[in-house]
C-alpha atoms as a PDB file:
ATOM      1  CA  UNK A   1       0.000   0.000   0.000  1.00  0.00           C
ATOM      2  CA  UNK A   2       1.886   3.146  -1.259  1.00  0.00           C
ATOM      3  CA  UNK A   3       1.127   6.907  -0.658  1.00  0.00           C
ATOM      4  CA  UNK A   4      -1.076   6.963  -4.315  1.00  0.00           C
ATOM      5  CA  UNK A   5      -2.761   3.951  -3.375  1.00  0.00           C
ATOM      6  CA  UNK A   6      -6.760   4.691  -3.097  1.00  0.00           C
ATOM      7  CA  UNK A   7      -6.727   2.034   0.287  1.00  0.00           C
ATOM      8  CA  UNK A   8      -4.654   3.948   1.793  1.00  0.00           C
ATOM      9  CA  UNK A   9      -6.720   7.429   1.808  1.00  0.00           C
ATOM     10  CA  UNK A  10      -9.736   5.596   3.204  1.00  0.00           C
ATOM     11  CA  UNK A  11      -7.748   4.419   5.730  1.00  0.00           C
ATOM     12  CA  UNK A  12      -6.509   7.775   6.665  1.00  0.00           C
ATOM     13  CA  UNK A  13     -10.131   9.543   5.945  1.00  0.00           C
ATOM     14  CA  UNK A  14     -11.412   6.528   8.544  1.00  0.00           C
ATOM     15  CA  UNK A  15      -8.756   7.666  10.883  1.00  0.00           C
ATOM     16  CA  UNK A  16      -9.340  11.376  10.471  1.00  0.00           C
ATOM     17  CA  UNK A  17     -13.506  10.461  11.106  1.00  0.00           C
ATOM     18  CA  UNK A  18     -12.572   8.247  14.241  1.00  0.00           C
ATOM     19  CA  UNK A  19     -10.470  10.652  16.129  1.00  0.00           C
ATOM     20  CA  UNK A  20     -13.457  13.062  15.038  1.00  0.00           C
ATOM     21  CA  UNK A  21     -16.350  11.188  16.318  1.00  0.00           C
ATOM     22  CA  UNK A  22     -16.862  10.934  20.453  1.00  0.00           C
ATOM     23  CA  UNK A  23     -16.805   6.669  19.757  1.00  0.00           C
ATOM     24  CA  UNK A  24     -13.020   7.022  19.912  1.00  0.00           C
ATOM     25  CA  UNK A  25     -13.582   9.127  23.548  1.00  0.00           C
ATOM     26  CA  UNK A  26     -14.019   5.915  25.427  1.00  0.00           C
ATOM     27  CA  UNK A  27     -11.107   4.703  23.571  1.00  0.00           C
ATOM     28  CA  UNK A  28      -8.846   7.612  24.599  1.00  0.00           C
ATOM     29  CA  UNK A  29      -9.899   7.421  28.333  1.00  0.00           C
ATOM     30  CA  UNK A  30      -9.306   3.695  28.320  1.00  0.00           C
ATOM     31  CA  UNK A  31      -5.648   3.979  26.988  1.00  0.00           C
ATOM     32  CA  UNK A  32      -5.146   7.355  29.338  1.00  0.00           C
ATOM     33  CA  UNK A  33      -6.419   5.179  32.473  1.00  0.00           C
ATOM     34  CA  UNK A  34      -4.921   2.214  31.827  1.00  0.00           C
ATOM     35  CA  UNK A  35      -1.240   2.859  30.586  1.00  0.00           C
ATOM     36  CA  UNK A  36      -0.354   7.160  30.456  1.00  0.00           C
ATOM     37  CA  UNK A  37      -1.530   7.776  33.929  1.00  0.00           C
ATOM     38  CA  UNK A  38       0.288   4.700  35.614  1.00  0.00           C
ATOM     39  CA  UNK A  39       3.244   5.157  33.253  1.00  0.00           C
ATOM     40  CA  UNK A  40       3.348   8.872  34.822  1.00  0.00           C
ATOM     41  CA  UNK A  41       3.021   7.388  38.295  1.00  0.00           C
ATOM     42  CA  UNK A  42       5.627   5.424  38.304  1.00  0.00           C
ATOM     43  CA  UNK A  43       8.504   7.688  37.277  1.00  0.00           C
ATOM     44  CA  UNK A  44       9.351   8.801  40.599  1.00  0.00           C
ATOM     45  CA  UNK A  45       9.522   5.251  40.984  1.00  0.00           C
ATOM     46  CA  UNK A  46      11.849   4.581  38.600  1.00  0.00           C
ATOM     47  CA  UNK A  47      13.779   7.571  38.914  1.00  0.00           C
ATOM     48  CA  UNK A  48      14.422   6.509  42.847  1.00  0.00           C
ATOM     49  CA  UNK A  49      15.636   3.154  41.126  1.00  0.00           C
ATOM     50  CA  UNK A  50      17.679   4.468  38.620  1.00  0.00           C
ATOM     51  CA  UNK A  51      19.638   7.073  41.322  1.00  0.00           C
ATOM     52  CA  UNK A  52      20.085   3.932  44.089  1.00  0.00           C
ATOM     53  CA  UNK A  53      21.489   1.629  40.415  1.00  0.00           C
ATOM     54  CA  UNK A  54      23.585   4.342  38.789  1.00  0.00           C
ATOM     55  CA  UNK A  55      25.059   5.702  42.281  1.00  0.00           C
ATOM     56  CA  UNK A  56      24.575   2.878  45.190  1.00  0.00           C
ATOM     57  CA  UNK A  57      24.978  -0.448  43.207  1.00  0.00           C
ATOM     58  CA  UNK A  58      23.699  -2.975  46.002  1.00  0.00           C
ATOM     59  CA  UNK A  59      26.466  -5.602  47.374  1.00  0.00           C
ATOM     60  CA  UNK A  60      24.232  -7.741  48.260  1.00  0.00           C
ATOM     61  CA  UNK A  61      20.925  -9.280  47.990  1.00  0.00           C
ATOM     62  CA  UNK A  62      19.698  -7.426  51.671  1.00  0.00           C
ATOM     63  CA  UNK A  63      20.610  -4.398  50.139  1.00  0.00           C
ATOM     64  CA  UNK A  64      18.736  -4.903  47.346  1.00  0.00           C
ATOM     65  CA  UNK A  65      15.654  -5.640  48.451  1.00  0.00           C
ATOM     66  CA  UNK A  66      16.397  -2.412  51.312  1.00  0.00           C
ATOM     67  CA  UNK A  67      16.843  -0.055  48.236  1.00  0.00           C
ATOM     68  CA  UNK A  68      13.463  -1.406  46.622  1.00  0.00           C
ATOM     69  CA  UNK A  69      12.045  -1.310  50.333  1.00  0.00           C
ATOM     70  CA  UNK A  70      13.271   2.665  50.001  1.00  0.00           C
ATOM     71  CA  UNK A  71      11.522   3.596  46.503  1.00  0.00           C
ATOM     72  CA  UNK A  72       8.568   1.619  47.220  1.00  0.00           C
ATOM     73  CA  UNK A  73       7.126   4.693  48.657  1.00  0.00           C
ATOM     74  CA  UNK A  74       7.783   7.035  45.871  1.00  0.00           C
ATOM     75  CA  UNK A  75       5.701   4.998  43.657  1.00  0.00           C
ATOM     76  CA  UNK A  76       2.522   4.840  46.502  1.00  0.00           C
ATOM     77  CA  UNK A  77       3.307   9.111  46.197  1.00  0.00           C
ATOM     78  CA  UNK A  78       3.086   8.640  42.368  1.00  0.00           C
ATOM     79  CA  UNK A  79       0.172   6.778  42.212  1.00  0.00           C
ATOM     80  CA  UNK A  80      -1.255   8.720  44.923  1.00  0.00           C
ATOM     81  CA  UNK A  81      -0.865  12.486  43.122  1.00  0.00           C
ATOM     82  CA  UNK A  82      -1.500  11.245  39.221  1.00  0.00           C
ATOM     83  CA  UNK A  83      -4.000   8.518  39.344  1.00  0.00           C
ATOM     84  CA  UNK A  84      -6.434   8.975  41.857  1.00  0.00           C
ATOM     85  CA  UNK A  85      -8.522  12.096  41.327  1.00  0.00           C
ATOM     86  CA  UNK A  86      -8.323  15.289  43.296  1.00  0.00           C
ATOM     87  CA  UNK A  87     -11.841  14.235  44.877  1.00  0.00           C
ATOM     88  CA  UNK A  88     -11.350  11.141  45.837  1.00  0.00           C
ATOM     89  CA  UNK A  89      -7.967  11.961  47.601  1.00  0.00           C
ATOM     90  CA  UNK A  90      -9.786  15.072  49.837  1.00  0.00           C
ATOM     91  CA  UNK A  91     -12.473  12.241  50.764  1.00  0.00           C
ATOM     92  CA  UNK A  92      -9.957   9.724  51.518  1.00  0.00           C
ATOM     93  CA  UNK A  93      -7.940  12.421  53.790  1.00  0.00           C
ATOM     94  CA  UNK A  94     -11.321  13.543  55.289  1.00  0.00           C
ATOM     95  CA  UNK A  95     -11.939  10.223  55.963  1.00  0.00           C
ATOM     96  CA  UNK A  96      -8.694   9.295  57.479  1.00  0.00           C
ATOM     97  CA  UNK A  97      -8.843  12.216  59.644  1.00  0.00           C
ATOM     98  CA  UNK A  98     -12.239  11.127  60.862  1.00  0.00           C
ATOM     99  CA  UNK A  99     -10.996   7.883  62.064  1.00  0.00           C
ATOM    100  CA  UNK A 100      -7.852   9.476  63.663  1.00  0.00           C
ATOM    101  CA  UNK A 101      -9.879  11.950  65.834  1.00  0.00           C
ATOM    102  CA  UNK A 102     -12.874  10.068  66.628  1.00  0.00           C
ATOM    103  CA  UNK A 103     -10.961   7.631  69.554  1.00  0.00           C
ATOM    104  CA  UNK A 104     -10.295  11.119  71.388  1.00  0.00           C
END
């Protein structure tokens, strides 16, 4: 299928009409949901793993697991800021607090 080829204008017209249409919406929040927001959660993951590989190689297994023990926290904080909605994290701090306070 080359550039003059008549197949390959309908499949770029069909292309231009689905990104057009609000049937590929769904589509675009499924693919946002399900791989760019965890992708973006997870860099502060993986940039805690890459500083503790490139500049504190582990010397052991213990160590290892200590320095995945250490960046398992940025990725909760990376989940916690791009994935779950401005909303939901107030309620789930309201909520928190209410349990905190109410044994007093």
């Amino acid at each position: 299928m080359g550039i003059d080829d008549p197949k390959s204008d309908r499949m770029f017209s069909l292309l231009a009409v689905v990104h057009a249409t609000d049937a590929a919406d769904p589509v675009r929040q499924y693919v946002t949901s399900t791989w760019i927001l965890p992708l973006l959660a997870m860099a502060p993951f993986a940039l805690g793993t890459y500083f503790f590989e490139r500049r504190l190689p582990p010397t052991k297994l213990l160590v290892f697991f200590a320095q995945i023990a250490a960046t398992l926290p940025l990725a909760l904080v990376g989940f916690w800021y791009v994935c779950v909605p401005r909303e939901e994290r107030q309620n789930r701090i309201q909520q928190l607090r209410q349990a905190m306070f109410a044994h007093r």
